[in-house]
Protein backbone atom coordinates (compact mmCIF):
# COMPACT_ATOMS: atom_id res chain seq x y z
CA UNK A 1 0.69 70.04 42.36
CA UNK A 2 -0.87 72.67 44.42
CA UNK A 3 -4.43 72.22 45.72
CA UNK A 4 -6.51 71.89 48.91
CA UNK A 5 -8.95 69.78 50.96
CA UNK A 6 -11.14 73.00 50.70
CA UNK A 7 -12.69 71.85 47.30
CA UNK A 8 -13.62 68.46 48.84
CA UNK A 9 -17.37 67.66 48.54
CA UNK A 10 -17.89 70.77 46.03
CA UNK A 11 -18.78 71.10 42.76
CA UNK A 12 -16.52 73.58 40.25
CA UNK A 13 -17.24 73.74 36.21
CA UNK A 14 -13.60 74.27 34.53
CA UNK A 15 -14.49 76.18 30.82
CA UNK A 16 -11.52 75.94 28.74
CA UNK A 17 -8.75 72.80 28.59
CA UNK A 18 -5.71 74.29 27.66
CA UNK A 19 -2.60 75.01 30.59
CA UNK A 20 -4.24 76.72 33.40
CA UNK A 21 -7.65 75.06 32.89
CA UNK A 22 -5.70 71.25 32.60
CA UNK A 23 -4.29 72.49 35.88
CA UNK A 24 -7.01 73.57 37.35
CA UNK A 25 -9.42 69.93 36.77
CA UNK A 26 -6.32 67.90 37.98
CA UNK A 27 -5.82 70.03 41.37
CA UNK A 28 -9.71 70.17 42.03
CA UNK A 29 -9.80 66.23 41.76
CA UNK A 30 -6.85 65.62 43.82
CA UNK A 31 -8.68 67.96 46.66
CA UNK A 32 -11.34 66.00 46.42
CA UNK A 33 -14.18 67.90 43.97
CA UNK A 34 -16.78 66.82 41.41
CA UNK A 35 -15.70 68.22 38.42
CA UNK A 36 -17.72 68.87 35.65
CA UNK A 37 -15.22 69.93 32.35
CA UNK A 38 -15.29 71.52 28.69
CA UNK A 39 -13.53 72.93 26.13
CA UNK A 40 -14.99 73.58 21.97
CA UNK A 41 -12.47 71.36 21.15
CA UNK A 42 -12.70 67.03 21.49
CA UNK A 43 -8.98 66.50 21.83
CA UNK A 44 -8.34 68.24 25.45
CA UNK A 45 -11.93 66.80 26.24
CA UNK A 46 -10.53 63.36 25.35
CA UNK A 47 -7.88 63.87 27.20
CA UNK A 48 -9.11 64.92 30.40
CA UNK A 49 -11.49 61.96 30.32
CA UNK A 50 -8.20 59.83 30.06
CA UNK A 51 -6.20 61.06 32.46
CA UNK A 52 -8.74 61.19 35.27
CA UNK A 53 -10.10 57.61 34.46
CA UNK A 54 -13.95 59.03 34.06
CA UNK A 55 -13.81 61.22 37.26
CA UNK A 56 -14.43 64.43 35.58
CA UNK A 57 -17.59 64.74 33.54
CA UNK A 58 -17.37 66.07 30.40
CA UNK A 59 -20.59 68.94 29.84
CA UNK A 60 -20.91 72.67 28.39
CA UNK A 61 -21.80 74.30 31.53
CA UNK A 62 -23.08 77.14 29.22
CA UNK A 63 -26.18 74.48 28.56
CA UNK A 64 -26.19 72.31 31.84
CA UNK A 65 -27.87 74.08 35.50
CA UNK A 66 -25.47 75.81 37.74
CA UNK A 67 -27.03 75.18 40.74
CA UNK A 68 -25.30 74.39 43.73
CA UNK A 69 -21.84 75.08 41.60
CA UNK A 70 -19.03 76.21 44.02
CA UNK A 71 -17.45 77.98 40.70
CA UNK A 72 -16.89 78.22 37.31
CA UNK A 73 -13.31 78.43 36.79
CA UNK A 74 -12.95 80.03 32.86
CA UNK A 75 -9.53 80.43 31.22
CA UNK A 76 -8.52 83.92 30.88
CA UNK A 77 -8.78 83.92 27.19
CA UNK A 78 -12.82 83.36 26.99
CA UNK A 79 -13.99 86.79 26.77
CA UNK A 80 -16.63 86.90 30.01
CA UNK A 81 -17.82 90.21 28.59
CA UNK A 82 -19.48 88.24 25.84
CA UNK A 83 -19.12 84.60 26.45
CA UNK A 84 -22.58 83.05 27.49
CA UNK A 85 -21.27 81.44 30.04
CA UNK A 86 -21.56 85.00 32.17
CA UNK A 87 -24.79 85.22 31.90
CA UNK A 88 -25.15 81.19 32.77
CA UNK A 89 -23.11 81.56 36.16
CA UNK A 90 -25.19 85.00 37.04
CA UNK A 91 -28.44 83.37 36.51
CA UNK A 92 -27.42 80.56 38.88
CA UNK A 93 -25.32 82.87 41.29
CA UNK A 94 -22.17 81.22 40.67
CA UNK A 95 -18.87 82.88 40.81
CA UNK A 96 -16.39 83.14 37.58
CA UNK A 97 -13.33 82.71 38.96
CA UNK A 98 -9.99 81.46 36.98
CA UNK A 99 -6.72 79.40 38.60
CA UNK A 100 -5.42 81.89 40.53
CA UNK A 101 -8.83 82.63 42.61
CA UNK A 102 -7.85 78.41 43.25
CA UNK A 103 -4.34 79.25 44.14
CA UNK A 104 -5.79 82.02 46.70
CA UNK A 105 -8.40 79.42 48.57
CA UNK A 106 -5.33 76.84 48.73
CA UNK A 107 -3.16 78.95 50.54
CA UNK A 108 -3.98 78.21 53.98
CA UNK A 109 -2.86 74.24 53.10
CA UNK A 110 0.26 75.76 52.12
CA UNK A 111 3.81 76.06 54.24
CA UNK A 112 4.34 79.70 55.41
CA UNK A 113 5.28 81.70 52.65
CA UNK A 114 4.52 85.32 50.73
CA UNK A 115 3.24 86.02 47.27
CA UNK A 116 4.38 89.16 45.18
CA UNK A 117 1.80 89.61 42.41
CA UNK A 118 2.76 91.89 39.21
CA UNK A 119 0.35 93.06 36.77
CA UNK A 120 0.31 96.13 34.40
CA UNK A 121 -0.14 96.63 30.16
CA UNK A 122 4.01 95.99 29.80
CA UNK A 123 7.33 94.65 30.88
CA UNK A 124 5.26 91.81 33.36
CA UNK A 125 6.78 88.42 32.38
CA UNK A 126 10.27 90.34 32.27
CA UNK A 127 9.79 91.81 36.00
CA UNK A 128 7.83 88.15 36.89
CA UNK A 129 11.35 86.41 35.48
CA UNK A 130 13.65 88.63 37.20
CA UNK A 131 12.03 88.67 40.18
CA UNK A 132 12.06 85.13 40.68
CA UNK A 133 15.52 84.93 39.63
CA UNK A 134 17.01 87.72 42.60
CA UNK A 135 14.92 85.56 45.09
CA UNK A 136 16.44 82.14 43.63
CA UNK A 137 20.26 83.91 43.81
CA UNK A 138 19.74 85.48 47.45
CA UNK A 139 18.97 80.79 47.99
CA UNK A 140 15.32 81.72 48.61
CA UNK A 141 12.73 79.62 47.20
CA UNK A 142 10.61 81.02 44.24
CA UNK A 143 8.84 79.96 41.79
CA UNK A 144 7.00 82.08 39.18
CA UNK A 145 3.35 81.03 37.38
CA UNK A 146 0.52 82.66 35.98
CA UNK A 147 0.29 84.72 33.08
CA UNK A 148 3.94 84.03 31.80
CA UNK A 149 2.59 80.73 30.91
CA UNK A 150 3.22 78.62 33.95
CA UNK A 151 0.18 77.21 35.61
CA UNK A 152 0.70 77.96 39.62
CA UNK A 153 -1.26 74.78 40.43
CA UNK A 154 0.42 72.35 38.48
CA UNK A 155 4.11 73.06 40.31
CA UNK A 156 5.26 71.24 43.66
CA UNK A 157 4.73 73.70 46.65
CA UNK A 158 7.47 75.43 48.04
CA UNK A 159 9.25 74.73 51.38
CA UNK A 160 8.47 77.18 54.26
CA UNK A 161 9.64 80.32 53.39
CA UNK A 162 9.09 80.49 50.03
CA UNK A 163 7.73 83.21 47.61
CA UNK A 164 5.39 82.65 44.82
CA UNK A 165 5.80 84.98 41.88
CA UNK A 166 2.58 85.76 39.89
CA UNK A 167 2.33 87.15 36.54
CA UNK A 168 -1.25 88.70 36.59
CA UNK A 169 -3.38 89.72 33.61
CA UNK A 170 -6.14 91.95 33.74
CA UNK A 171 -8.34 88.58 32.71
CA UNK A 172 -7.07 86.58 35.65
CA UNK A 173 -7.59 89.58 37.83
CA UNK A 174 -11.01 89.70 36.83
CA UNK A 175 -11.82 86.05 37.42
CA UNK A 176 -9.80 86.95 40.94
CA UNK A 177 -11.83 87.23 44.33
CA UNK A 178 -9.46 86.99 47.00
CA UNK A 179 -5.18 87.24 46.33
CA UNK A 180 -3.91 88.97 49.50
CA UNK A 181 -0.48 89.70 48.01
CA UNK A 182 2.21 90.51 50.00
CA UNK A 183 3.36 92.96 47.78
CA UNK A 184 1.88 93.97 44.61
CA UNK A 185 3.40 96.12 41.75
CA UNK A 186 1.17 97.37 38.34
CA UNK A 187 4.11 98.62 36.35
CA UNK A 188 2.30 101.17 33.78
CA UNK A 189 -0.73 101.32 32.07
CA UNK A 190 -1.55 101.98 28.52
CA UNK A 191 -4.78 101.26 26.50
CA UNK A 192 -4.73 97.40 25.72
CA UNK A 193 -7.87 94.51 25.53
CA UNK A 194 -10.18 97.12 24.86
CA UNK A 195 -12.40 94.75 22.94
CA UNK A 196 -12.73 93.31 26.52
CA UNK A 197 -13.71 96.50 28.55
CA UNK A 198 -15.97 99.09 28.35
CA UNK A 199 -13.02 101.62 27.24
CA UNK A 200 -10.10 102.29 29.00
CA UNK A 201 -11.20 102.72 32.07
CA UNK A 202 -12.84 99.31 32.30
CA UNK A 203 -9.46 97.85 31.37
CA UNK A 204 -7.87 100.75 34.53
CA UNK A 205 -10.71 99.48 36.76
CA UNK A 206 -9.71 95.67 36.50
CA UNK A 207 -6.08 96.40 37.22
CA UNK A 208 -6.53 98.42 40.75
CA UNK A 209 -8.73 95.40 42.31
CA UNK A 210 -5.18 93.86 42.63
CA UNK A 211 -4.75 96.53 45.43
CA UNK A 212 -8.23 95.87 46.72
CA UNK A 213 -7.61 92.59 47.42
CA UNK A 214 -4.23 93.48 49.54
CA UNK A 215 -4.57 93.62 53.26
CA UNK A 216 -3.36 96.70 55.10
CA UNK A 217 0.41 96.53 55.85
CA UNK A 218 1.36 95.04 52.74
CA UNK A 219 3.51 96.66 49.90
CA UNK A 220 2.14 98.19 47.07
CA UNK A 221 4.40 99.29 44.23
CA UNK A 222 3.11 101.67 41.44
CA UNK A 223 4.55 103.21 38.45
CA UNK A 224 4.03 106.80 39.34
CA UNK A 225 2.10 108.26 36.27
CA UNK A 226 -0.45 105.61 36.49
CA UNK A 227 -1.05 106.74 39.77
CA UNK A 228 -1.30 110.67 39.22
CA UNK A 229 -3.33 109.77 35.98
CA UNK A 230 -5.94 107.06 37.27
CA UNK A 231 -5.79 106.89 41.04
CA UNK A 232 -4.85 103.38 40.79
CA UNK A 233 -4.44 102.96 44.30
CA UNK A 234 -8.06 103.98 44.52
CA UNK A 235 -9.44 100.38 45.48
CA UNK A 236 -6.64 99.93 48.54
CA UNK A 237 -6.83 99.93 52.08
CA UNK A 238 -6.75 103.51 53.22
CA UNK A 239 -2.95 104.64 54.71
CA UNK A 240 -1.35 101.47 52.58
CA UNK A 241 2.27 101.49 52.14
CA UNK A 242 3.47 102.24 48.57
CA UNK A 243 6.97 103.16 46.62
CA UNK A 244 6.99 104.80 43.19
CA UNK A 245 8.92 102.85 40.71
CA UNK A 246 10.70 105.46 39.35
CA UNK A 247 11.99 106.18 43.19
CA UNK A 248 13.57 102.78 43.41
CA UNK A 249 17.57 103.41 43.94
CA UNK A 250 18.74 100.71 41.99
CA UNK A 251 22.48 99.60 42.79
CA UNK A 252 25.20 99.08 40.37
CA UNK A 253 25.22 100.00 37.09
CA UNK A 254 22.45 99.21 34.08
CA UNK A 255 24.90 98.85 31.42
CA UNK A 256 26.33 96.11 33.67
CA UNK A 257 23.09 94.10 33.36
CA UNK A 258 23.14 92.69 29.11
CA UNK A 259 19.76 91.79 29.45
CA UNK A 260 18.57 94.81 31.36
CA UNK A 261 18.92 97.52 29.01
CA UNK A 262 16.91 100.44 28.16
CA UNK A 263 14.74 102.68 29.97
CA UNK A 264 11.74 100.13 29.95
CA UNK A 265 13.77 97.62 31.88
CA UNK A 266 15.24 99.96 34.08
CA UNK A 267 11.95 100.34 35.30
CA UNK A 268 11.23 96.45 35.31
CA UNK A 269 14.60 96.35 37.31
CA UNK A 270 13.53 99.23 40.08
CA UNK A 271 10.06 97.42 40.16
CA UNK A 272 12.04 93.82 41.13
CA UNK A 273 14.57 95.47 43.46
CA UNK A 274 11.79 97.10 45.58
CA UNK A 275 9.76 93.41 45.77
CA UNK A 276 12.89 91.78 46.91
CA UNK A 277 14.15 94.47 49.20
CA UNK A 278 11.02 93.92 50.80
CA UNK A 279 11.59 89.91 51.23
CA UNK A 280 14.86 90.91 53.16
CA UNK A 281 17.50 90.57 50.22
CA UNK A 282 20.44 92.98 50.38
CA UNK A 283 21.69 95.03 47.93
CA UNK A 284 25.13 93.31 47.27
CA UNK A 285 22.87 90.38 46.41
CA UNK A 286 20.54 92.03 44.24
CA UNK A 287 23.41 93.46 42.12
CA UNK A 288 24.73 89.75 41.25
CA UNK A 289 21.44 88.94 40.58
CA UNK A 290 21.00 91.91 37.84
CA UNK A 291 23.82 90.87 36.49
CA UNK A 292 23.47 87.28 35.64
CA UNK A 293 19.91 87.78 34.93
CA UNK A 294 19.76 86.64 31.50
CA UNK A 295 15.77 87.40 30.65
CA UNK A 296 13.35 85.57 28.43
CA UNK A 297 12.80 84.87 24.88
CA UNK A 298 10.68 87.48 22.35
CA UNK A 299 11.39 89.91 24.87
CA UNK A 300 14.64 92.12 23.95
CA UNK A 301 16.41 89.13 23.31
CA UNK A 302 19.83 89.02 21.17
CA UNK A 303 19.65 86.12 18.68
CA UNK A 304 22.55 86.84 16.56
CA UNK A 305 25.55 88.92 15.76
CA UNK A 306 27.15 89.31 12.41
CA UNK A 307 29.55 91.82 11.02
CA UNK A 308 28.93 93.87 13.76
CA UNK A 309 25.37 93.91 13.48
CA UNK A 310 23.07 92.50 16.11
CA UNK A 311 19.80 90.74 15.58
CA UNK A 312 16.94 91.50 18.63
CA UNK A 313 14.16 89.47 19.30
CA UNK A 314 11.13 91.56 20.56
CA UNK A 315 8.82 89.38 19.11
CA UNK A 316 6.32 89.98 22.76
CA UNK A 317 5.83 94.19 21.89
CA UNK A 318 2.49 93.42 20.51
CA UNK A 319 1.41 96.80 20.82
CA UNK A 320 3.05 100.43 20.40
CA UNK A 321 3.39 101.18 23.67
CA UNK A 322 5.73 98.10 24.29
CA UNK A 323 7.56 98.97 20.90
CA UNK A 324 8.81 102.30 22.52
CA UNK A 325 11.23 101.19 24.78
CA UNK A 326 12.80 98.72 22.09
CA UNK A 327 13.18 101.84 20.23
CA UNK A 328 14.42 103.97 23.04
CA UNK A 329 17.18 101.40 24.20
CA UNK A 330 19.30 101.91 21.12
CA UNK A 331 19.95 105.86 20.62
CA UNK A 332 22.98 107.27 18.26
CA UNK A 333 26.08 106.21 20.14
CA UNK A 334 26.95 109.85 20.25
CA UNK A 335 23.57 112.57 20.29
CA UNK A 336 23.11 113.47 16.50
CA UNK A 337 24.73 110.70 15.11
CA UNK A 338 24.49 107.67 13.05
CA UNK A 339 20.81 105.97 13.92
CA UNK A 340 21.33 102.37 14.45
CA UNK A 341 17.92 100.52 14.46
CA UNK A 342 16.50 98.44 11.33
CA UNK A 343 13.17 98.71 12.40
CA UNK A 344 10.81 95.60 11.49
CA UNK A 345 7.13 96.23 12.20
CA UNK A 346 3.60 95.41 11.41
CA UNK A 347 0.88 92.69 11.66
CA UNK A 348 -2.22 92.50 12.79
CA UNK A 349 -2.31 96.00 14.46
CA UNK A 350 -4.57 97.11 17.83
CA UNK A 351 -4.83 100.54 16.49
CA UNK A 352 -4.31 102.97 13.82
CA UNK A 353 -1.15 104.83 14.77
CA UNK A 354 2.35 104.84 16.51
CA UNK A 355 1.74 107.70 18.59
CA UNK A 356 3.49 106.07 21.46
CA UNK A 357 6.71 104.96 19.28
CA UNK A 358 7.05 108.49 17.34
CA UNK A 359 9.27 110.12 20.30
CA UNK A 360 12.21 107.55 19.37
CA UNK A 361 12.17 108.01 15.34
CA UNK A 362 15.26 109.58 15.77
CA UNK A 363 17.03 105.96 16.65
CA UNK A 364 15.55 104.86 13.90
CA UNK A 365 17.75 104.33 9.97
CA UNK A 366 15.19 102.61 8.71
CA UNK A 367 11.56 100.81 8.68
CA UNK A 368 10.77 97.58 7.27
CA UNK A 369 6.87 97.23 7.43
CA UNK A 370 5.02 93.69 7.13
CA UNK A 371 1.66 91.87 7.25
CA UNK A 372 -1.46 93.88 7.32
CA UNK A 373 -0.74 96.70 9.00
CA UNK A 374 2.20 97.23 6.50
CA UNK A 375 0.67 99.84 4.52
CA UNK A 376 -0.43 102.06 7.00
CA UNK A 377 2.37 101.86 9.09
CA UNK A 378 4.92 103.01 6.03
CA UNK A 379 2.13 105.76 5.53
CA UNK A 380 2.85 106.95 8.79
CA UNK A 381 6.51 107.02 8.98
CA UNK A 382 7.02 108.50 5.17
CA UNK A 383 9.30 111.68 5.79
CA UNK A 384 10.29 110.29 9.19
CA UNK A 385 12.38 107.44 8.04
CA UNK A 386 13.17 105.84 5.13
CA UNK A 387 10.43 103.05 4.84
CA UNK A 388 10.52 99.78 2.56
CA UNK A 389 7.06 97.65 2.31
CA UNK A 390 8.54 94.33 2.70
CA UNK A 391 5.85 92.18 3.24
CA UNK A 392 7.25 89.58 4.57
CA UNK A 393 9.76 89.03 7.24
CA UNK A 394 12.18 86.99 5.65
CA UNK A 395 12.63 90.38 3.15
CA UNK A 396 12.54 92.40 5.82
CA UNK A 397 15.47 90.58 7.12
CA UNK A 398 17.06 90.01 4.10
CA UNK A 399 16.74 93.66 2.85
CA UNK A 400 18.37 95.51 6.52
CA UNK A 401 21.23 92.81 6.50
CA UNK A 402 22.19 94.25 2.98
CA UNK A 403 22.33 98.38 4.37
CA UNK A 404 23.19 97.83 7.72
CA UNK A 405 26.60 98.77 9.79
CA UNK A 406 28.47 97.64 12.27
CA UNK A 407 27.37 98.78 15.20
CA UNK A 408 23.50 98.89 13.91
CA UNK A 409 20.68 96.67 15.13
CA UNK A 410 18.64 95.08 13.37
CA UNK A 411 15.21 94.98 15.19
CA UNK A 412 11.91 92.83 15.17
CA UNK A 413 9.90 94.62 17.33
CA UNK A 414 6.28 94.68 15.27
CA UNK A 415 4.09 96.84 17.71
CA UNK A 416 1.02 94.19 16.34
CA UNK A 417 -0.24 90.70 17.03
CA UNK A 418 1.01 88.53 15.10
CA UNK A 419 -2.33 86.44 14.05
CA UNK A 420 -2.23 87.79 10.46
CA UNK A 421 0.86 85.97 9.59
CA UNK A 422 1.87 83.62 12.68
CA UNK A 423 -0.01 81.61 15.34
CA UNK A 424 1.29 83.73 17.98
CA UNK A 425 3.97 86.14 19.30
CA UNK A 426 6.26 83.12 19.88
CA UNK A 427 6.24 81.69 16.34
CA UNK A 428 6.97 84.99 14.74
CA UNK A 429 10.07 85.16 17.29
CA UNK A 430 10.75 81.68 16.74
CA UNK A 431 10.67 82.48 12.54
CA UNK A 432 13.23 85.60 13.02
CA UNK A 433 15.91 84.08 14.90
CA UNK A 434 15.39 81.08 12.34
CA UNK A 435 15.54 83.30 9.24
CA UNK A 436 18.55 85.13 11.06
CA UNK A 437 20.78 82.25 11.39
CA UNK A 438 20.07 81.37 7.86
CA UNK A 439 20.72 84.75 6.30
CA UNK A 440 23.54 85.51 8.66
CA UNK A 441 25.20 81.26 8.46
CA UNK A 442 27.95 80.36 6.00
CA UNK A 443 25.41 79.55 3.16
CA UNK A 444 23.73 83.06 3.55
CA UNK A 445 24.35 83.70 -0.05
CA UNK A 446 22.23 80.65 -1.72
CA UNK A 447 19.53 80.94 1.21
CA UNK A 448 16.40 81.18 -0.93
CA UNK A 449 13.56 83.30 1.11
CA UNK A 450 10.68 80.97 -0.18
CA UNK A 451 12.09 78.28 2.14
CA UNK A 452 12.24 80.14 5.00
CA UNK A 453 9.89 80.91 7.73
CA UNK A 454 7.72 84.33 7.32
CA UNK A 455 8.08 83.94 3.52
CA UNK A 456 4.47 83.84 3.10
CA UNK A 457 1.06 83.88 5.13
């Protein structure tokens, strides 16, 4: 694990016992801290007290005193904006800080080595993933944590040289006081977490303090409208170098990468290529490394092919804005022509509209709407495509299997959360490729939708 004789002697709170927060308790003890540890429910609780042999103490520090507290470290998903345990750590001047603010105050007991930090509303655990994976082809040491669901401080160190890839949400940003990244990219900003902000330009404001933490000389890589828009560079050290993503000069070819396609990961791909150009890789290096790249589940992933037809997995676009570039990657194979895409869509929406999606109807042969925002998603693509109100997704799979061509795509890519009908983004993924290999197997035609996944809530 990572950690550091830093915390020795001092006293952190950990709120929160799932990944990053296990991760967090076990690399404070191994320093040397007193840790004091929580989470609402008693089996993580039982089982920190277990595997730390009664070295941790188990306490809410919403309801204990703070005083003297080196830090709070909170998991990224307890909102601070309304959590009590903000105004707890303010009352006893205590800084809310998250695994990654750890990761930052161990990297002095580290071996030499750089840190590339990626953040913005889309397309992060995609660039986080590729990034990694054109560092680990060019033989340089990488490994990738945060956000995409890999706790930095529970992975061995790296060997001199290395480069740690961090997937950055604007939560763990927040709870961030100190990650001097060598280069940092935000790859585009759209509204998102609002319930966590004071309006969008709370949720703008949390994702330029990655630049404010960079020291001068290091990289900064911006999409280019966020930066005309919002001035996200607003919070970096005056005269700081920065590249637009959309002025990356990517080499090769896209339609040589299968798991790079579409304008969306274009721009994931010039974002990588300009974070690895400047860690010394060469182009003829980067190009095998687009190639063989072959991504990461939920996120544009191909789960099936049958009678021509292929089956995407975009379980991840959980909002519109990461919907559009599904939509976008699969135009008429000739302009006018036959749309391809069986669009399946809905859930538990984060807004009332597809603004962001509507400039790619055109791709789209039909809609398949499901879960609650089902009804007012067909509502808003009536006389734009032909909609059916399926419900569920096993139907919705079903029913574009029985219209579609070869050559089509069938499409889950629901624009929503998925808390209305699945625990989370993965399950619903998990449930389509499932359903597909049913519905598309040798026993397709006595498959019975009641016994599949997404037959019912």
């Amino acid at each position: 694990m990572i950690t550091s004789p830093t915390f020795a002697g001092k006293h952190y709170a950990v709120l929160g016992l799932a990944r990053s927060g296990l991760a967090s308790v076990a690399a404070l003890v191994a320093g040397g801290a007193k840790v004091t540890a929580w989470d609402a429910r008693e089996e993580p609780r039982a089982f920190v007290a277990a595997a730390h042999d009664g070295a941790v103490e188990l306490a809410d520090p919403c309801l204990i005193d703070l005083t003297g507290f080196a830090g709070v470290v909170v998991s990224p998903g307890v909102p601070i904006n309304r959590h009590p345990i903000a105004d707890a750590a303010r009352a006893a001047d205590v800084p809310l800080i998250c695994d990654i603010e750890l990761f930052a105050q161990s990297r002095d007991a580290l071996p030499p080595h750089k840190v590339i930090g990626i953040t913005g509303t889309n397309g992060k655990s995609t660039t986080t993933a590729l990034t990694t994976h054109l560092l680990t082809v060019a033989g340089v040491p990488a490994l990738m944590g945060g956000n995409i669901g890999l706790p930095i401080l529970g992975q061995v160190p790296l060997p001199a040289g290395g480069v740690y890839v961090l997937e950055l949400s604007s939560y763990q940003i927040d709870l961030t006081l100190r990650l001097d990244c060598d280069v940092a990219m935000l790859l585009n900003l759209s509204p998102d977490h609002l319930d966590r902000y004071e309006g969008y330009a709370g949720y703008v404001a949390a994702k330029t303090r990655l630049f404010g933490m960079q020291a001068f000389g290091h990289l900064a890589i911006v999409d280019h409208r966020a930066e005309m828009d919002e001035d996200v560079m607003r919070d970096a050290p005056d005269g700081q170098p920065f590249q637009f993503i959309d002025g990356v000069d990517l080499p090769g070819q896209q339609s040589d990468w299968p798991s790079l396609q579409g304008p969306h990961n274009r721009a994931n791909a010039a974002a990588a290529v300009a974070a690895v150009r400047q860690m010394g890789i060469d182009d003829a290096v980067i190009e095998r490394g687009l190639k063989s790249f072959r991504g990461l589940p939920h996120r544009m992933e191909q789960v099936g092919e049958a009678n021509g037809v292929i089956f995407i997995n975009d379980s991840k676009a959980t909002n519109p804005a990461s919907a559009a570039p599904a939509l976008a990657a699969f135009p008429p194979k000739v302009p006018g022509g036959h749309r391809r895409i069986h669009w399946i869509l809905g859930g538990l929406p984060k807004g009332d509209d597809l603004d962001e999606c509507a400039p790619f109807f055109g791709n789209v042969a039909a809609a398949y709407t499901i879960g609650d925002a089902g009804q007012r998603f067909a509502e808003i693509l009536t006389d734009r495509v032909p909609v059916t109100r399926s419900e569920m997704m096993c139907e919705a799979i079903r029913q574009a299997i029985e219209v579609a061509s070869p050559g089509d795509v069938v499409l889950l890519s629901p624009a929503c959360a998925s808390f209305d009908q699945f625990r989370d983004y993965e399950a619903r993924g998990d449930a389509f490729r499932q359903i597909v290999e049913v519905l598309t197997g040798e026993d397709a035609n006595a498959a019975d939708c009641t016994n599949l996944p997404g037959a019912s809530t």
